[in-house]
Protein backbone atom coordinates (compact mmCIF):
# COMPACT_ATOMS: atom_id res chain seq x y z
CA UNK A 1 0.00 0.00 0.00
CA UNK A 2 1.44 3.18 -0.71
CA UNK A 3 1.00 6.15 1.55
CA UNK A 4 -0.30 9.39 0.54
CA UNK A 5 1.80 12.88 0.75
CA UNK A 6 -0.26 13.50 3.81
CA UNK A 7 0.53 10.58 5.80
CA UNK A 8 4.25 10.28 4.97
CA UNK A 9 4.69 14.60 6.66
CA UNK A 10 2.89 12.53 9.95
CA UNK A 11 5.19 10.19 9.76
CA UNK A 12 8.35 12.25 9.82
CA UNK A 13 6.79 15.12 11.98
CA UNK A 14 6.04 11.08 14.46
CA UNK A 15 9.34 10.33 14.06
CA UNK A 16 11.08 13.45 15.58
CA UNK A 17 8.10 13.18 18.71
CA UNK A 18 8.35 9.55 19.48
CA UNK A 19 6.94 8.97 22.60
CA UNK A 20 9.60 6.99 25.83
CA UNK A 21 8.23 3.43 24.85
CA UNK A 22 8.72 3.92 21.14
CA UNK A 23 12.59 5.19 22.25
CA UNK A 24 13.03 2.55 24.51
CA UNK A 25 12.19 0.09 21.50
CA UNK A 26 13.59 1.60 18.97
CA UNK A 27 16.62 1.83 20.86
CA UNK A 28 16.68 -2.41 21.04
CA UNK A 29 15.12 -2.70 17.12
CA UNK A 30 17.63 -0.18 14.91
CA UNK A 31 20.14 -1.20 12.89
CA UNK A 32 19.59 -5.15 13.29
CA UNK A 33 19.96 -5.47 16.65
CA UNK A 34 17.53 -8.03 16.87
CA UNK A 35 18.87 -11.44 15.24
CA UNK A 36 19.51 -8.78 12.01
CA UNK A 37 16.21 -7.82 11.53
CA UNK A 38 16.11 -4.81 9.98
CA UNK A 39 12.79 -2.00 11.40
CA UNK A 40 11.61 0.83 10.22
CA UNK A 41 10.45 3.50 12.82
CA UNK A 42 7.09 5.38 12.01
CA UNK A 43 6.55 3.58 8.90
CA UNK A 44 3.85 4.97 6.38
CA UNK A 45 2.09 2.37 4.98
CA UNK A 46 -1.05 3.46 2.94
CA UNK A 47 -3.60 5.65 5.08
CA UNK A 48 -1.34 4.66 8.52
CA UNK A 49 1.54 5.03 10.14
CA UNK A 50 2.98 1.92 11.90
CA UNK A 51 5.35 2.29 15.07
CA UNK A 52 7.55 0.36 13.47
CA UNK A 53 7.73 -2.31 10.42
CA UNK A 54 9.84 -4.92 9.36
CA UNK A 55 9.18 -5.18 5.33
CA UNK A 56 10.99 -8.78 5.09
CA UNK A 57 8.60 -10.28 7.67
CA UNK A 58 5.88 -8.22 6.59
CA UNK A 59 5.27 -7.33 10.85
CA UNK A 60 3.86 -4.19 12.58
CA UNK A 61 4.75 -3.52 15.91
CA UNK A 62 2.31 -0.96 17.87
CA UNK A 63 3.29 0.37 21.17
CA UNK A 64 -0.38 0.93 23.23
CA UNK A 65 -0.27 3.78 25.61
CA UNK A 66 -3.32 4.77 27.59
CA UNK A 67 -5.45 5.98 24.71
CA UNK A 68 -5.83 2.37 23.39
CA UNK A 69 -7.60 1.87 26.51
CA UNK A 70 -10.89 3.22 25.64
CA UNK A 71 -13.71 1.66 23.68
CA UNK A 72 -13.64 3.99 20.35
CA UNK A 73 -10.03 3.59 20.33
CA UNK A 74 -10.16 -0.27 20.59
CA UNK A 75 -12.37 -0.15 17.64
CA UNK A 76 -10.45 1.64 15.79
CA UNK A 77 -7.77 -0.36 16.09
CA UNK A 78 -10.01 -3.24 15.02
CA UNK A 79 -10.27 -2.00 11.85
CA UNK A 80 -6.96 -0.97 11.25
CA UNK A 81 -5.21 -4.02 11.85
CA UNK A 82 -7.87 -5.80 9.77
CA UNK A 83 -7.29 -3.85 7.13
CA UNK A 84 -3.21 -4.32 7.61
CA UNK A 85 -4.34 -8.42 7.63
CA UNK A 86 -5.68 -7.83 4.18
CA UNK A 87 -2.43 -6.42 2.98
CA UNK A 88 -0.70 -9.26 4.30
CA UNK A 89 0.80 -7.30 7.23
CA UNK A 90 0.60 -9.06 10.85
CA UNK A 91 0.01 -6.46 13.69
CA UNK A 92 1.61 -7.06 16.81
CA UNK A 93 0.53 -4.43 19.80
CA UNK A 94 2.05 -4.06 23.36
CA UNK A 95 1.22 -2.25 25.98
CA UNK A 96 4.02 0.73 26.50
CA UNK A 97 4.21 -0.45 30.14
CA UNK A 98 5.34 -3.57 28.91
CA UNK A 99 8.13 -1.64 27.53
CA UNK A 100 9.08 0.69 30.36
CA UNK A 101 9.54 -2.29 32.52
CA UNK A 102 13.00 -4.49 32.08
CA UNK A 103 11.58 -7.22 33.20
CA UNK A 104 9.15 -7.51 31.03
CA UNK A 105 10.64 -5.92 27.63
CA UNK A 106 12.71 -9.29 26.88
CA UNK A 107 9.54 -11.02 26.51
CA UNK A 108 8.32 -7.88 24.14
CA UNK A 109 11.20 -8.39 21.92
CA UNK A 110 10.85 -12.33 22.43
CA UNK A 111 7.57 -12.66 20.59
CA UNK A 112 8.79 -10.17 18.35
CA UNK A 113 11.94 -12.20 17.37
CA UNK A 114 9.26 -15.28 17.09
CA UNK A 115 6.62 -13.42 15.16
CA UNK A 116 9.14 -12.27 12.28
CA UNK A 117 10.87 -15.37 12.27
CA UNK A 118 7.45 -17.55 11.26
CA UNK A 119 6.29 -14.89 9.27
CA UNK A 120 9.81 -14.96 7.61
CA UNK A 121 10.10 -18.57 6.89
């Protein structure tokens, strides 16, 4: 899917204004440092903008904050990712606490590692 003029300015004006998760996960993502998988961060990808996208595995990652939380959001989302499923894109989300917390952001980049790796193969 190719993104229109519009959503490729959000995604640059999103990737100077990433939010602490999105840092914190980009920081463990860029330049292959996960098994050589190469991300992109803010990735346009027709009307959206994925957190970040790994084109050989054909995998969205979406860091949740708070905002996901609510109903019209979750919805939203729905649709999103079902229309991502129809490209062939698989969506993973995690919560951004998830992130924040050590202890819990090796199992984040776990089931990433796993995800691209089946999708890959």
């Amino acid at each position: 899917m190719r993104a229109p003029l519009p959503t490729i300015r959000v995604a640059r004006k999103l990737r100077r204004d990433m939010t602490l998760p999105e840092v914190v996960l980009w920081s463990r993502l860029r330049q292959g440092r996960l098994d050589g998988l190469r991300f992109r961060r803010q990735h346009p990808i027709g009307p959206y903008v994925l957190d970040f996208y790994c084109a050989d595995a054909r995998l969205a990652v979406e860091v949740d904050g708070m905002a996901h939380d609510f109903s019209e959001q979750i919805r939203h989302d729905e649709r999103r990712t079902e229309r991502l499923s129809e490209a062939r894109i698989n969506v993973l989300r995690f919560a951004a606490s998830d992130i924040l917390k050590e202890e819990t952001l090796e199992g984040v980049l776990l089931a990433i590692l796993e995800a691209a790796r089946n999708r890959a193969s």
